[in-house]
PDB file of N, CA and C in Angstrom:
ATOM      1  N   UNK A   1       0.826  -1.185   0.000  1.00  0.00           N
ATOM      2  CA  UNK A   1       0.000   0.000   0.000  1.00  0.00           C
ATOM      3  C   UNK A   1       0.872   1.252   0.000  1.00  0.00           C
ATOM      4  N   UNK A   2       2.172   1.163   0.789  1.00  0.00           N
ATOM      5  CA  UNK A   2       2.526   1.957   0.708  1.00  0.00           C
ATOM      6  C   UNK A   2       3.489   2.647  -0.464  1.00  0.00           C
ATOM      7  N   UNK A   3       3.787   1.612  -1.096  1.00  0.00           N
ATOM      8  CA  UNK A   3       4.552   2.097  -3.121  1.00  0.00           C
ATOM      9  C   UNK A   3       3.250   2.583  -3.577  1.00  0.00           C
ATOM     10  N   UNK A   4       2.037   1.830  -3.645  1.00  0.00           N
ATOM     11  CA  UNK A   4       0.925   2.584  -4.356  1.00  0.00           C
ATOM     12  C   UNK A   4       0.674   4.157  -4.001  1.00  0.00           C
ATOM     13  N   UNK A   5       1.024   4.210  -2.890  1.00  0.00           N
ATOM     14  CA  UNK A   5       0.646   5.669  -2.042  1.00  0.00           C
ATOM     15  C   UNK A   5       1.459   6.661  -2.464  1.00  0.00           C
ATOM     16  N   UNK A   6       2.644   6.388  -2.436  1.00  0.00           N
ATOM     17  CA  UNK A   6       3.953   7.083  -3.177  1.00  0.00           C
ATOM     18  C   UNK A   6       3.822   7.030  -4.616  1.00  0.00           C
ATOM     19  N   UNK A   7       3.447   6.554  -5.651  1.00  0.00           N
ATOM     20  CA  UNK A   7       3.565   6.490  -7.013  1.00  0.00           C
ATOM     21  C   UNK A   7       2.429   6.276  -7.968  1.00  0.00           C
ATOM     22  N   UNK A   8       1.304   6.619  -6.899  1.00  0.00           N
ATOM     23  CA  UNK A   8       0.387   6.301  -8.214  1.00  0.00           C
ATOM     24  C   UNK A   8      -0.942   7.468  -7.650  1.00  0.00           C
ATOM     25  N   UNK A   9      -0.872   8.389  -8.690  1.00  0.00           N
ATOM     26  CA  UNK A   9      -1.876   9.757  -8.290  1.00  0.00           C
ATOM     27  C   UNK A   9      -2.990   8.979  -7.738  1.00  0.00           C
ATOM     28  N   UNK A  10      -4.316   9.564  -7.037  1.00  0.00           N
ATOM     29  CA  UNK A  10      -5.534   9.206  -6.835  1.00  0.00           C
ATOM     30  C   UNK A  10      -5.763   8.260  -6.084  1.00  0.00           C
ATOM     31  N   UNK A  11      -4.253   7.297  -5.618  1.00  0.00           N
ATOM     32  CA  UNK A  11      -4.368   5.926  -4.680  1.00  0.00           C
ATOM     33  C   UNK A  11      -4.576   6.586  -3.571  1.00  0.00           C
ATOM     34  N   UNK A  12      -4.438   8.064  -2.875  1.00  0.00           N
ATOM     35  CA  UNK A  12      -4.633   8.254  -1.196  1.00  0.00           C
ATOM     36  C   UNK A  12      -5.690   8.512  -1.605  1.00  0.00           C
ATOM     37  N   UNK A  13      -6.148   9.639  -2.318  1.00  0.00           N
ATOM     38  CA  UNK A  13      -7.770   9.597  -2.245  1.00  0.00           C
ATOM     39  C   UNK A  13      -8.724   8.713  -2.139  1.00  0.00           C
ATOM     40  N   UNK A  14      -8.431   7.968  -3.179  1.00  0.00           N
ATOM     41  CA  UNK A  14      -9.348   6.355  -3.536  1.00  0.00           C
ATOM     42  C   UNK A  14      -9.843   5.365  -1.959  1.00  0.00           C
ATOM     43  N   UNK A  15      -8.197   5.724  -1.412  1.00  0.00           N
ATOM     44  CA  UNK A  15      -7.918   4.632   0.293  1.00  0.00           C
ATOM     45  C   UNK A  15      -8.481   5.500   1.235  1.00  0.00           C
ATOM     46  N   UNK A  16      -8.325   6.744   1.090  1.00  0.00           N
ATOM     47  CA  UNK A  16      -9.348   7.662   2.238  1.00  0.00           C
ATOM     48  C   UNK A  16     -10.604   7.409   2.276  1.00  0.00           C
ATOM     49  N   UNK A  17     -11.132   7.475   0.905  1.00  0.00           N
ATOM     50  CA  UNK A  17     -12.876   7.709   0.636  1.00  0.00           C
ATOM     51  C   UNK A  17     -13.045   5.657   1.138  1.00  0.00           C
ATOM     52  N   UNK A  18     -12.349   5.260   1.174  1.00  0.00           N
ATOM     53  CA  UNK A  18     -13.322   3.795   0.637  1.00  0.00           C
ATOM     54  C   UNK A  18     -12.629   3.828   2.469  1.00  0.00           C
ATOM     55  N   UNK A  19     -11.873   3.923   3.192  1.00  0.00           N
ATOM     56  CA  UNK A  19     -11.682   2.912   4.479  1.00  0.00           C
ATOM     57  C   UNK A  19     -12.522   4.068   5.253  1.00  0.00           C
ATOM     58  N   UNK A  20     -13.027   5.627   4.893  1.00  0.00           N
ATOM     59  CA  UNK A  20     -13.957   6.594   5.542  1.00  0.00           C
ATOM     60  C   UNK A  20     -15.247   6.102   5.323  1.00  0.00           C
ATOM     61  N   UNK A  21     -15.965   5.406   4.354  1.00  0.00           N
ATOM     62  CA  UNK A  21     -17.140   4.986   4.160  1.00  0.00           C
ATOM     63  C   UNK A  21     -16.950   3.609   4.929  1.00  0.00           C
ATOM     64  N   UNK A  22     -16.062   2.707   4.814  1.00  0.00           N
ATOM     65  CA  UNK A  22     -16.336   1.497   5.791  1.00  0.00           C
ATOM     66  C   UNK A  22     -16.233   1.935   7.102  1.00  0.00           C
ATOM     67  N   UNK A  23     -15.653   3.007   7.828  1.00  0.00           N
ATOM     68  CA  UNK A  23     -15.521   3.378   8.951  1.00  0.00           C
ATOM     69  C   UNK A  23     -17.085   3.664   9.513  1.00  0.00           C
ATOM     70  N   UNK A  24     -17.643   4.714   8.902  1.00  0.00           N
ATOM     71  CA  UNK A  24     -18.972   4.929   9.076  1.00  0.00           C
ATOM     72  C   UNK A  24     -19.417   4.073   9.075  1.00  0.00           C
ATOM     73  N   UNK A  25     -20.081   3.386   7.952  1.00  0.00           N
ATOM     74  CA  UNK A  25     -20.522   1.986   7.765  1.00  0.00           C
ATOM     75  C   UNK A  25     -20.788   1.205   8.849  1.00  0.00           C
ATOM     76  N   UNK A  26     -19.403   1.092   9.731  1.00  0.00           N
ATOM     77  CA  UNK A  26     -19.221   0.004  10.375  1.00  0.00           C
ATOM     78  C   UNK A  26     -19.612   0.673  12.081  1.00  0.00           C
ATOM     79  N   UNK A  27     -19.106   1.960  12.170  1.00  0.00           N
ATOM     80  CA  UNK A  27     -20.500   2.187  13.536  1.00  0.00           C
ATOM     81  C   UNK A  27     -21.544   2.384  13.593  1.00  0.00           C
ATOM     82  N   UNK A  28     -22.052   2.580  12.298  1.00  0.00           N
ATOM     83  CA  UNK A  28     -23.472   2.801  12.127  1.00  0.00           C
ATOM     84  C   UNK A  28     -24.372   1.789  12.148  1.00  0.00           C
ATOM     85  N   UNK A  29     -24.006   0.305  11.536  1.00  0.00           N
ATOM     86  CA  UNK A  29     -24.486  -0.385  11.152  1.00  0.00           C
ATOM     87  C   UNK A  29     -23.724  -2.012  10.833  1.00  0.00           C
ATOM     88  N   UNK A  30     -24.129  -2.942  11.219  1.00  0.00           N
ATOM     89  CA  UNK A  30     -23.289  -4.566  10.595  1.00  0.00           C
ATOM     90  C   UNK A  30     -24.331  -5.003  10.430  1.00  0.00           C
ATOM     91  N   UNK A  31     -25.003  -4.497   9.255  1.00  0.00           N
ATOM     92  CA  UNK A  31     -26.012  -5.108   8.529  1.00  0.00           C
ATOM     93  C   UNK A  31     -25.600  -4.997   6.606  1.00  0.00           C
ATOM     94  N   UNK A  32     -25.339  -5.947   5.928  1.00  0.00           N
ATOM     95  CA  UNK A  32     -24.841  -5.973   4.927  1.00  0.00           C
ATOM     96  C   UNK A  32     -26.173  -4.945   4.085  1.00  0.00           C
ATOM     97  N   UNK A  33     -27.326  -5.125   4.431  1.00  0.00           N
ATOM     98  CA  UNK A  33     -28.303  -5.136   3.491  1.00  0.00           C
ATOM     99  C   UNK A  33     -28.185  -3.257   3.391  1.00  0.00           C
ATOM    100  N   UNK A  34     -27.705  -2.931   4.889  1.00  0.00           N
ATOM    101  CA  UNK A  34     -27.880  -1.627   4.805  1.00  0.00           C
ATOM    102  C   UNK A  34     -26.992  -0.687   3.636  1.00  0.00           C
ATOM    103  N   UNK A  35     -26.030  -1.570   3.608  1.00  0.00           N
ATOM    104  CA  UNK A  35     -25.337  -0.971   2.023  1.00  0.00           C
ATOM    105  C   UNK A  35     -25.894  -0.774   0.710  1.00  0.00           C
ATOM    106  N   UNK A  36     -26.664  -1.632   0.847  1.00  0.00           N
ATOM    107  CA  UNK A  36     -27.781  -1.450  -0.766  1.00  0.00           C
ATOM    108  C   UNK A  36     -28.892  -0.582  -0.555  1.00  0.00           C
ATOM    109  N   UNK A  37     -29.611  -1.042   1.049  1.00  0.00           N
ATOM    110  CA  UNK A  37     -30.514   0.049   1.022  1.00  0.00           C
ATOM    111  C   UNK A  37     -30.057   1.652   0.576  1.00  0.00           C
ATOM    112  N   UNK A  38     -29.112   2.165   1.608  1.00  0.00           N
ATOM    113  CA  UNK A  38     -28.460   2.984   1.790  1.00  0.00           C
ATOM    114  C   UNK A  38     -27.040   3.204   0.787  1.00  0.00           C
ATOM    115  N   UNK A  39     -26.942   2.843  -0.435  1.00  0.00           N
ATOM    116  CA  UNK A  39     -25.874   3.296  -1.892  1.00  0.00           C
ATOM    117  C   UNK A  39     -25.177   4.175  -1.751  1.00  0.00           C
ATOM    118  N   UNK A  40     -26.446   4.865  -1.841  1.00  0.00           N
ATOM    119  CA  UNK A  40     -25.965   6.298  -2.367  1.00  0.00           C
ATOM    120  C   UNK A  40     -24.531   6.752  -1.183  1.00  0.00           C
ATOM    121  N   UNK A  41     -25.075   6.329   0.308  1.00  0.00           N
ATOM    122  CA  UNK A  41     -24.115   7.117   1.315  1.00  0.00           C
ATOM    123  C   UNK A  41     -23.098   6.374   0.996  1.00  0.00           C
ATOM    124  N   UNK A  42     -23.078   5.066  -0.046  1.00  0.00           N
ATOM    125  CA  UNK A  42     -21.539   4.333   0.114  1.00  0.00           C
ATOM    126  C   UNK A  42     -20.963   4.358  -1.333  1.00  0.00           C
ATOM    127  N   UNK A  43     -20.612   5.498  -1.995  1.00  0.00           N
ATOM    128  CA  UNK A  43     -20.128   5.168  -3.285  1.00  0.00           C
ATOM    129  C   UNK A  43     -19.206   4.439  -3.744  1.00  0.00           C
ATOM    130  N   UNK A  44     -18.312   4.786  -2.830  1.00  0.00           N
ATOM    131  CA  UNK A  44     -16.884   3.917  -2.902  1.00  0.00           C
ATOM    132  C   UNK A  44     -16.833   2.390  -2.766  1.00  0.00           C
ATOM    133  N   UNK A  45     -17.783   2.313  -1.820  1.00  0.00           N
ATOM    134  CA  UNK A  45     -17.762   0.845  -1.318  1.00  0.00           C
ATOM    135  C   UNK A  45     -18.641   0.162  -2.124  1.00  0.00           C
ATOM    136  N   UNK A  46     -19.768   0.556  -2.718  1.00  0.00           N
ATOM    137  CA  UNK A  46     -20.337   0.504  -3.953  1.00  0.00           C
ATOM    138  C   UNK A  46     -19.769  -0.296  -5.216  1.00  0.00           C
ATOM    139  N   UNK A  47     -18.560   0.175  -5.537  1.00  0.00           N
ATOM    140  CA  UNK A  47     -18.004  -0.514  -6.503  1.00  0.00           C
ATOM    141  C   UNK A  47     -17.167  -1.373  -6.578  1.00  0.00           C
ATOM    142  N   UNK A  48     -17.407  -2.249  -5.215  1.00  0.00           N
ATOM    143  CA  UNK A  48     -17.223  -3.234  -4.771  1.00  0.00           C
ATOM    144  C   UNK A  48     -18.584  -4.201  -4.717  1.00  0.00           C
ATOM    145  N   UNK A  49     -18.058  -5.597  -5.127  1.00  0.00           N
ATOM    146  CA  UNK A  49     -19.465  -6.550  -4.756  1.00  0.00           C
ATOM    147  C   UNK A  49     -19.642  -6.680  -2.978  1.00  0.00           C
ATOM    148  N   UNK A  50     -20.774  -6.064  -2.453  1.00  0.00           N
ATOM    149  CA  UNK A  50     -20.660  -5.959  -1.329  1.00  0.00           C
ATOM    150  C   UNK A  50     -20.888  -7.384  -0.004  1.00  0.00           C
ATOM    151  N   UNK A  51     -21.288  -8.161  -0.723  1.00  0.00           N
ATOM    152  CA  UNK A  51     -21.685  -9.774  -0.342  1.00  0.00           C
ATOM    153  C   UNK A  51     -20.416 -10.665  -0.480  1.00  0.00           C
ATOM    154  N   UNK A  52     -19.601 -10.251  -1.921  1.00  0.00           N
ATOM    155  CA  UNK A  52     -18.645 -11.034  -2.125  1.00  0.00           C
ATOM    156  C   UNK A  52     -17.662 -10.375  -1.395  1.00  0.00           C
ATOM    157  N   UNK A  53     -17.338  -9.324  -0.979  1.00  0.00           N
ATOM    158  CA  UNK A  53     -15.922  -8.783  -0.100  1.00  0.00           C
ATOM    159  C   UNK A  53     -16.056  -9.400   0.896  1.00  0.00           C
ATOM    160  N   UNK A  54     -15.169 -10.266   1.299  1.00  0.00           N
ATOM    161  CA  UNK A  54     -14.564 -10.919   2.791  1.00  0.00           C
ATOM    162  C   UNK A  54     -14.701  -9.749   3.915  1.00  0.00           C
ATOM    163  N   UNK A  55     -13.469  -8.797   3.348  1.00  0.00           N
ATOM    164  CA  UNK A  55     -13.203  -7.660   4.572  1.00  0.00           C
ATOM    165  C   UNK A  55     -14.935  -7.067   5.462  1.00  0.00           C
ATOM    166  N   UNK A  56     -15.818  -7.151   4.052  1.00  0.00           N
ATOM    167  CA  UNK A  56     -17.067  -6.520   4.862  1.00  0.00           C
ATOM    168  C   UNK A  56     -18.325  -7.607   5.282  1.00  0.00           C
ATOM    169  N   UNK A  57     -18.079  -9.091   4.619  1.00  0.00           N
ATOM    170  CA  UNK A  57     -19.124 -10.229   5.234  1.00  0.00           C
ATOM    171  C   UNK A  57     -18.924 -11.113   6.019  1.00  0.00           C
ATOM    172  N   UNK A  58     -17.550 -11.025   6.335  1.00  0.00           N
ATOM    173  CA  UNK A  58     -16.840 -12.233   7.102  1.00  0.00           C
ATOM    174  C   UNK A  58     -15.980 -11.814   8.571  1.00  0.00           C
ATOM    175  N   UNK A  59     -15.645 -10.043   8.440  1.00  0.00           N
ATOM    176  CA  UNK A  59     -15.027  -9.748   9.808  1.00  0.00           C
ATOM    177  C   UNK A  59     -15.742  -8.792  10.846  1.00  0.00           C
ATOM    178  N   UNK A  60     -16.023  -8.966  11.874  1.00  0.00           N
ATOM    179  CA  UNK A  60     -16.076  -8.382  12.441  1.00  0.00           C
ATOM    180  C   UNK A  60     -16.443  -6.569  12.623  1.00  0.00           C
ATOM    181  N   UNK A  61     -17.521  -5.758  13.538  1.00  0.00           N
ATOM    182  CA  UNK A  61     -16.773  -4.431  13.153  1.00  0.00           C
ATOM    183  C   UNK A  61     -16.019  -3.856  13.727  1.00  0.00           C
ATOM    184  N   UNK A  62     -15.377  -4.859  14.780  1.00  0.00           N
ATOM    185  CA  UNK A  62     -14.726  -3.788  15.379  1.00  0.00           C
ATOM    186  C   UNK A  62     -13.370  -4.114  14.799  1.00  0.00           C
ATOM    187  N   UNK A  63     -13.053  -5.223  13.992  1.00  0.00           N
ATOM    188  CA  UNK A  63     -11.652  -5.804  12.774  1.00  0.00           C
ATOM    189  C   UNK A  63     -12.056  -4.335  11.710  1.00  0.00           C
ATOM    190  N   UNK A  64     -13.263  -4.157  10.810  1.00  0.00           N
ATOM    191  CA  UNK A  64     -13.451  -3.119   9.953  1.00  0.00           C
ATOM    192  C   UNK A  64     -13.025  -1.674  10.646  1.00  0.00           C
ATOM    193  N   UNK A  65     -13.305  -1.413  12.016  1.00  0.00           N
ATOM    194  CA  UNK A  65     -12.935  -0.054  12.191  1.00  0.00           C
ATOM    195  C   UNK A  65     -11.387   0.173  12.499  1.00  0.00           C
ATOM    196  N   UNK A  66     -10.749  -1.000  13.038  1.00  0.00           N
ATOM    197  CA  UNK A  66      -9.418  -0.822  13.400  1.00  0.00           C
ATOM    198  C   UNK A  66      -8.496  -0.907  12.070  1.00  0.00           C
ATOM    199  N   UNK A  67      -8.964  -1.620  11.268  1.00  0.00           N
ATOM    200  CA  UNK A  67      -8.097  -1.730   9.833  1.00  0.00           C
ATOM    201  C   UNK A  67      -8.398   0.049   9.293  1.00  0.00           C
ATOM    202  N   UNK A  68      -9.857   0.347   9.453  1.00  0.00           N
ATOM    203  CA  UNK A  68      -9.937   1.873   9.016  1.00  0.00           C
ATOM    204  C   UNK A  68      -8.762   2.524   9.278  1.00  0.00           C
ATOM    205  N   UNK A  69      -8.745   2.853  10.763  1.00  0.00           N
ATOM    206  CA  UNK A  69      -7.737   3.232  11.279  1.00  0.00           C
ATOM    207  C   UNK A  69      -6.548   3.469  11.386  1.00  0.00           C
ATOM    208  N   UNK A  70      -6.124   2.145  11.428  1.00  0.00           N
ATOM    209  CA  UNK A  70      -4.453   1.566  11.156  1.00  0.00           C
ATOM    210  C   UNK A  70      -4.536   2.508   9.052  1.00  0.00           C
ATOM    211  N   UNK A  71      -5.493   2.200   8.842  1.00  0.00           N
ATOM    212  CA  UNK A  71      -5.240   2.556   7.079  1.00  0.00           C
ATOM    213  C   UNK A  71      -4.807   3.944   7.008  1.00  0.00           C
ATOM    214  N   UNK A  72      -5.728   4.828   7.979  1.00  0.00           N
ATOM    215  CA  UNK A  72      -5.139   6.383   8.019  1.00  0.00           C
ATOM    216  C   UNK A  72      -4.177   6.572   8.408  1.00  0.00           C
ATOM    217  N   UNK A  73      -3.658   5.897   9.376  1.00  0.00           N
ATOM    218  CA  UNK A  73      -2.305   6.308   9.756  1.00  0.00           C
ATOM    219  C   UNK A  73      -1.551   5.956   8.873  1.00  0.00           C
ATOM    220  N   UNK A  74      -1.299   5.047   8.316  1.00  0.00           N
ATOM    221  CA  UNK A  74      -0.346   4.448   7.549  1.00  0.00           C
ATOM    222  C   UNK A  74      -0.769   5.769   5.846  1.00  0.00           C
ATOM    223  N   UNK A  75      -1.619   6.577   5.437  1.00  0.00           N
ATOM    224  CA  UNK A  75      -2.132   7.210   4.803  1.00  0.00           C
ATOM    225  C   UNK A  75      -1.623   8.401   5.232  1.00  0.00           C
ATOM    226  N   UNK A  76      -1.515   8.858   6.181  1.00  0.00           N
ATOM    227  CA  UNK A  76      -1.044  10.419   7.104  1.00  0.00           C
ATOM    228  C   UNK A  76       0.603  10.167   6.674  1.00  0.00           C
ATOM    229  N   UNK A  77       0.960   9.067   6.796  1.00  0.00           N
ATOM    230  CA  UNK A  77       2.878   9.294   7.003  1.00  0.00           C
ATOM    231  C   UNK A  77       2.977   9.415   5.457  1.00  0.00           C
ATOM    232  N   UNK A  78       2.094   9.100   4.655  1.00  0.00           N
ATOM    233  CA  UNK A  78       2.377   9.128   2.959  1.00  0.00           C
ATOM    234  C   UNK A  78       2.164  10.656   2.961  1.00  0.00           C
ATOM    235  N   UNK A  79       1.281  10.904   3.303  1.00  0.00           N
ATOM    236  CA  UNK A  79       1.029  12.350   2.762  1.00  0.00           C
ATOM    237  C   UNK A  79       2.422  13.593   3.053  1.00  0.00           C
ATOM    238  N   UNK A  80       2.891  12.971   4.372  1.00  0.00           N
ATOM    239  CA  UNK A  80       3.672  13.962   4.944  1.00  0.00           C
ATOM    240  C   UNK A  80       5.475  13.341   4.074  1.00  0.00           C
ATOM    241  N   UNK A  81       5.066  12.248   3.431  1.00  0.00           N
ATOM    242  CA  UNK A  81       6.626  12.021   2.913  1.00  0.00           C
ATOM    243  C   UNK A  81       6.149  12.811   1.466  1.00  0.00           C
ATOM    244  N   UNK A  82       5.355  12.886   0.553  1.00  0.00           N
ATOM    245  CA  UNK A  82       4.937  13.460  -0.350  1.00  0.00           C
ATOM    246  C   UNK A  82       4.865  14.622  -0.273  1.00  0.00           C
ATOM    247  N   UNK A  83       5.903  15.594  -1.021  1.00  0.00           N
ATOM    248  CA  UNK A  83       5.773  16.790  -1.013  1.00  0.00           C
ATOM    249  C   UNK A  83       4.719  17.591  -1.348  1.00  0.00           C
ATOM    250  N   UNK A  84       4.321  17.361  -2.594  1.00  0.00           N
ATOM    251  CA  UNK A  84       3.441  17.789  -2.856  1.00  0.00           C
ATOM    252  C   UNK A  84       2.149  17.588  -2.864  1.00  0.00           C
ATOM    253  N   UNK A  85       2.144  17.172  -1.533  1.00  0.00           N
ATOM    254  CA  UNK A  85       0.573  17.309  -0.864  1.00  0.00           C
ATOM    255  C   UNK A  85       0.584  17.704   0.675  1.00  0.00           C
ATOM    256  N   UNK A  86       1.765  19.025   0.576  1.00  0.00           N
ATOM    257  CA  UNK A  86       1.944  19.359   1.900  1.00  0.00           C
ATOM    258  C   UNK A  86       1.584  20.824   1.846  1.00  0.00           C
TER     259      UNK A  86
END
C-alpha cells in the first residue's frame, strides 16, 4: 500500500474515501443489506461486490474499524513524505 501511495496519483484519495465509508458503515451499522438500502451514502464501497468482499461479510466491526484506522495512519505518514501534498 505503501509504493501505491507514493507512485500512483488518486491511490490516497481512492484509500481515504473507501476505508472513511467502511468506517462509518461500520459504527453505524453490521447489517450488509444496509449498504444497498443505503448506496448512495456508500459510493466507494459501492463498486465493490458488497456480499462477495470478505473484509465486509466475514469480519467483524470492530476488525473493519481498526483496519480503518491503522489505514489512516499508515495514509497520514504518505502524505507527509509526499511533497506535494503538503
Amino acid at each position: 500500500m505503501q509504493v501505491l501511495a507514493r507512485h500512483v496519483d488518486g491511490f490516497l484519495t481512492f484509500m481515504f474515501n473507501l476505508m472513511k465509508e467502511c468506517l462509518i458503515f461500520s459504527l453505524l451499522s453490521d447489517n450488509l443489506e444496509e449498504l444497498e438500502i443505503n448506496s448512495q451514502n456508500y459510493p466507494a464501497l459501492k463498486q465493490f461486490s458488497y456480499y462477495k468482499s470478505f473484509f465486509l461479510a466475514r469480519t467483524s466491526q470492530e476488525t473493519r474499524i481498526e483496519t480503518s484506522l491503522l489505514t489512516f495512519s499508515v495514509l497520514h505518514e504518505e502524505i507527509i513524505k509526499r511533497d506535494d501534498l503538503k
